[in-house]
Structures are given as structure tokens and as C-alpha cells.
Protein backbone atom coordinates (compact mmCIF):
# COMPACT_ATOMS: atom_id res chain seq x y z
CA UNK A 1 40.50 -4.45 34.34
CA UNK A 2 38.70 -7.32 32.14
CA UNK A 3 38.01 -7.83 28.89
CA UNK A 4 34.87 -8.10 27.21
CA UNK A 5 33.53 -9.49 24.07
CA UNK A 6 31.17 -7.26 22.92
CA UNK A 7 27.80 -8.36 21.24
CA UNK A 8 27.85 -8.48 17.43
CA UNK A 9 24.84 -8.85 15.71
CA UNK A 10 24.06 -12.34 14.03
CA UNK A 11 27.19 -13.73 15.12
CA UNK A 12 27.91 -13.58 18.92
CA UNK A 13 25.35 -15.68 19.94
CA UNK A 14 24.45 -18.19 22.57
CA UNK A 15 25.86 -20.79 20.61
CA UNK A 16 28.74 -18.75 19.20
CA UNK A 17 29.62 -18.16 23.12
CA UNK A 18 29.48 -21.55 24.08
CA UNK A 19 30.97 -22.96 21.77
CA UNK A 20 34.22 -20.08 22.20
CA UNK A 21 34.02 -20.93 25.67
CA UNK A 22 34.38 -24.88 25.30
CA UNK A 23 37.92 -23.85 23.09
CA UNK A 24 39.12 -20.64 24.26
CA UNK A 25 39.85 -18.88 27.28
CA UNK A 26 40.95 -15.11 28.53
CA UNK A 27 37.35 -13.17 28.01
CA UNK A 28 35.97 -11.97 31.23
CA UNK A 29 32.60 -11.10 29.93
CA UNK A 30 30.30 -11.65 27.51
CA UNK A 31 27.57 -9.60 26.01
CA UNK A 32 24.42 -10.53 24.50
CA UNK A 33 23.14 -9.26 21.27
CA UNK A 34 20.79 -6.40 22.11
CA UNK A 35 17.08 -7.94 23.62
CA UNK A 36 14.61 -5.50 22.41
CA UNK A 37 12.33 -3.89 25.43
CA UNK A 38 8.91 -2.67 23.97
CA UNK A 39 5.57 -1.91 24.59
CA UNK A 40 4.68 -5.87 24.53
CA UNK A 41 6.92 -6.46 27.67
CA UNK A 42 7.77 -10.01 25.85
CA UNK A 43 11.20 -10.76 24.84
CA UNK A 44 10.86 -13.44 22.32
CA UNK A 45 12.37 -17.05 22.59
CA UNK A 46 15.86 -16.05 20.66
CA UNK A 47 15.91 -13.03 22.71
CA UNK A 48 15.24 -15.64 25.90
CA UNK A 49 17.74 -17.96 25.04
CA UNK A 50 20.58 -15.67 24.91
CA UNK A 51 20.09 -14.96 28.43
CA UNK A 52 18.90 -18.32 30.14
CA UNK A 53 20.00 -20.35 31.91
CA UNK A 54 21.70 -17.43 33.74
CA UNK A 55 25.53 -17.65 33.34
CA UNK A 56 27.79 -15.38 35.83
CA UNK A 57 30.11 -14.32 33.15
CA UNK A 58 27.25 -12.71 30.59
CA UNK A 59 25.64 -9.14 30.84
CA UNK A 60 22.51 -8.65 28.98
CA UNK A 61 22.02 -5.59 26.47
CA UNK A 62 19.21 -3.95 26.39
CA UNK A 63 17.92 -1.91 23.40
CA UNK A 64 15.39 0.17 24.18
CA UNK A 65 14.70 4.43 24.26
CA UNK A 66 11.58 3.86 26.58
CA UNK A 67 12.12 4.01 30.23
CA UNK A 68 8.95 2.63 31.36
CA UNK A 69 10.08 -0.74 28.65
CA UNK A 70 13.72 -0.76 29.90
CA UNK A 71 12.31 -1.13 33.70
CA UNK A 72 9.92 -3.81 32.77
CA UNK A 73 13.27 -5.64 31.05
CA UNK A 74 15.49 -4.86 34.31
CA UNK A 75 12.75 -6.82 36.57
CA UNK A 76 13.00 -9.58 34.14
CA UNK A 77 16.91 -9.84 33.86
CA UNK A 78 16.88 -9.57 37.96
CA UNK A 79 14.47 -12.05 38.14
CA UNK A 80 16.44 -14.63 35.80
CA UNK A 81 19.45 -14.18 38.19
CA UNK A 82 21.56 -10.50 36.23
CA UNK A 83 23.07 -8.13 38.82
CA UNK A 84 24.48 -6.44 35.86
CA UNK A 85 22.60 -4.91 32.56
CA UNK A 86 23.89 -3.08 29.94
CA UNK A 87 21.65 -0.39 28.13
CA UNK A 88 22.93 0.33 24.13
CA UNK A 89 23.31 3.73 23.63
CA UNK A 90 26.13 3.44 21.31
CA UNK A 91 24.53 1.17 18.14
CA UNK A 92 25.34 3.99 15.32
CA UNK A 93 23.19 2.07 12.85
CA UNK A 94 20.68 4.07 10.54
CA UNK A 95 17.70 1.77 11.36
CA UNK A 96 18.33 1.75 15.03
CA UNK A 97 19.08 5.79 15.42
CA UNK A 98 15.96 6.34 13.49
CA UNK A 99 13.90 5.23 16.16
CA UNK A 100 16.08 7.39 18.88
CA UNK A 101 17.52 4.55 20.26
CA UNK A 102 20.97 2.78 20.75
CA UNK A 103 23.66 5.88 20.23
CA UNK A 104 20.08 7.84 18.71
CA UNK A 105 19.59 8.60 22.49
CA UNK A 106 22.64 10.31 22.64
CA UNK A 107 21.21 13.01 19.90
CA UNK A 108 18.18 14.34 22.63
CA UNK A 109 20.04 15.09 26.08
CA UNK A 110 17.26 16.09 27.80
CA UNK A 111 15.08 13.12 26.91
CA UNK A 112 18.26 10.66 27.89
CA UNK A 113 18.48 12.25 31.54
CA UNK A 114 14.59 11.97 31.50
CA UNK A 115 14.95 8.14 30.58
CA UNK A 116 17.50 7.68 33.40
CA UNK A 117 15.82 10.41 36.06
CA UNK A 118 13.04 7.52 35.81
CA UNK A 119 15.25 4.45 35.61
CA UNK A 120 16.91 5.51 39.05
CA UNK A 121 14.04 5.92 40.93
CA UNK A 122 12.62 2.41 40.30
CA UNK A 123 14.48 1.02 43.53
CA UNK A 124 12.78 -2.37 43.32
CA UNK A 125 14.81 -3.04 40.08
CA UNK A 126 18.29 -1.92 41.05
CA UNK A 127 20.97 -3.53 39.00
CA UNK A 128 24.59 -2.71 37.92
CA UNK A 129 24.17 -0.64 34.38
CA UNK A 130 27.41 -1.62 33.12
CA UNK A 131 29.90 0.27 31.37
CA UNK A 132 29.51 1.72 27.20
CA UNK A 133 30.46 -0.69 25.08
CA UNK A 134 31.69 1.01 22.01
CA UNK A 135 30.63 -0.56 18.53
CA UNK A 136 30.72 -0.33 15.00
CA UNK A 137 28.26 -0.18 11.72
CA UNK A 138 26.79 -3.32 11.37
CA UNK A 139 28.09 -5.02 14.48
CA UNK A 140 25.57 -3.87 16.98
């Protein structure tokens, strides 16, 4: 068993981590605040920061309802050193269901098996999808 901090919008970030880190001990993991996977296949320099330099004790989040986008972000994450991703299916907020993703891929079954029928077979890009992290209105 570990515990986790799970991401929280606008207020776990890099610097929020670090500077918990430098005071405070007894979290096992870390989160990031979700990196968005699109069409671009560009995560922009916030979204890069939060994730490099690599640090052993952080799994990145991944927000994304395209499988094809969340593959492109897995090769990146590997690539940057992450043996571990996490992929947010459980954001309940209105702007992010909207778009079917975060817990808005829970409401179309057969398009989330789809989305992870694909995912597994991309061998080259095997990493660790971690566990749910549940989360709140506003906090994901």
C-alpha cells in the first residue's frame, strides 16, 4: 500500500510538489495535473515542466479520449524516463465530460474498450497504466 497525492488543478504543481517535498514527508507518489494529449502531439512548456526532469516518485496524467493522442503521449512519457502513466477517466467536471473525456469516457463503454483495445496493442509503448485516482468537482 502507498499513498498518493492526487493532482489538483492549479494547485499541485511542480512547484507546489517541490516545495512539499523539501518540508514534508510520508507521500509515496505524486501526480501531475492532467497533460492534455491532442491532435497537435505537443504538450506545451507548463505541461513539460510538470514532468521533467523525470523524478521516480511522480506519475504523469494524461487527459485525453483519443487513443491514437494518448499513444503519441505514452512514447513521450517513456521516452522522458515514466514506467508508469495514469489516464483520467474520473475528472467529473462539466467542461471536461463535454468533450467525452476524463470520467465522460466512462458514459460510452464501447468506445472506452475501443480506446484501450488500441492502447494495448501498441507494444512499443508499454507502460504501467496506474491505478483510478478518484477526484472531485473542481480538483481535477
Amino acid at each position: 500500500m502507498y499513498i498518493a497525492m492526487a493532482p489538483m488543478e492549479g494547485i499541485t504543481t511542480v512547484t507546489f510538489r517541490n516545495v512539499y517535498k523539501k518540508h514534508f514527508s510520508g507521500i509515496d507518489r505524486f501526480y501531475t495535473p492532467f497533460l492534455s494529449a491532442n491532435h497537435t502531439h505537443k504538450f506545451h512548456g507548463s505541461e513539460k515542466k510538470e514532468y521533467t526532469p523525470f523524478q521516480p516518485d511522480l506519475v504523469p496524467q494524461v487527459l485525453t479520449n483519443n487513443p491514437e493522442d494518448f499513444i503519441w503521449a505514452l512514447y513521450v512519457l517513456k521516452e522522458a524516463g515514466y514506467k508508469e502513466v495514469n489516464l483520467n477517466t474520473g475528472c467529473p467536471s462539466g467542461t471536461v465530460t463535454a468533450k467525452r473525456k476524463g470520467a465522460g469516457m466512462l458514459m460510452e463503454p464501447d468506445k472506452l474498450r475501443s480506446f484501450f483495445d488500441r492502447v494495448f496493442e501498441e507494444k512499443e509503448s508499454r507502460v504501467t497504466l496506474s491505478r483510478p485516482i478518484i477526484s472531485w468537482p473542481g480538483i481535477c
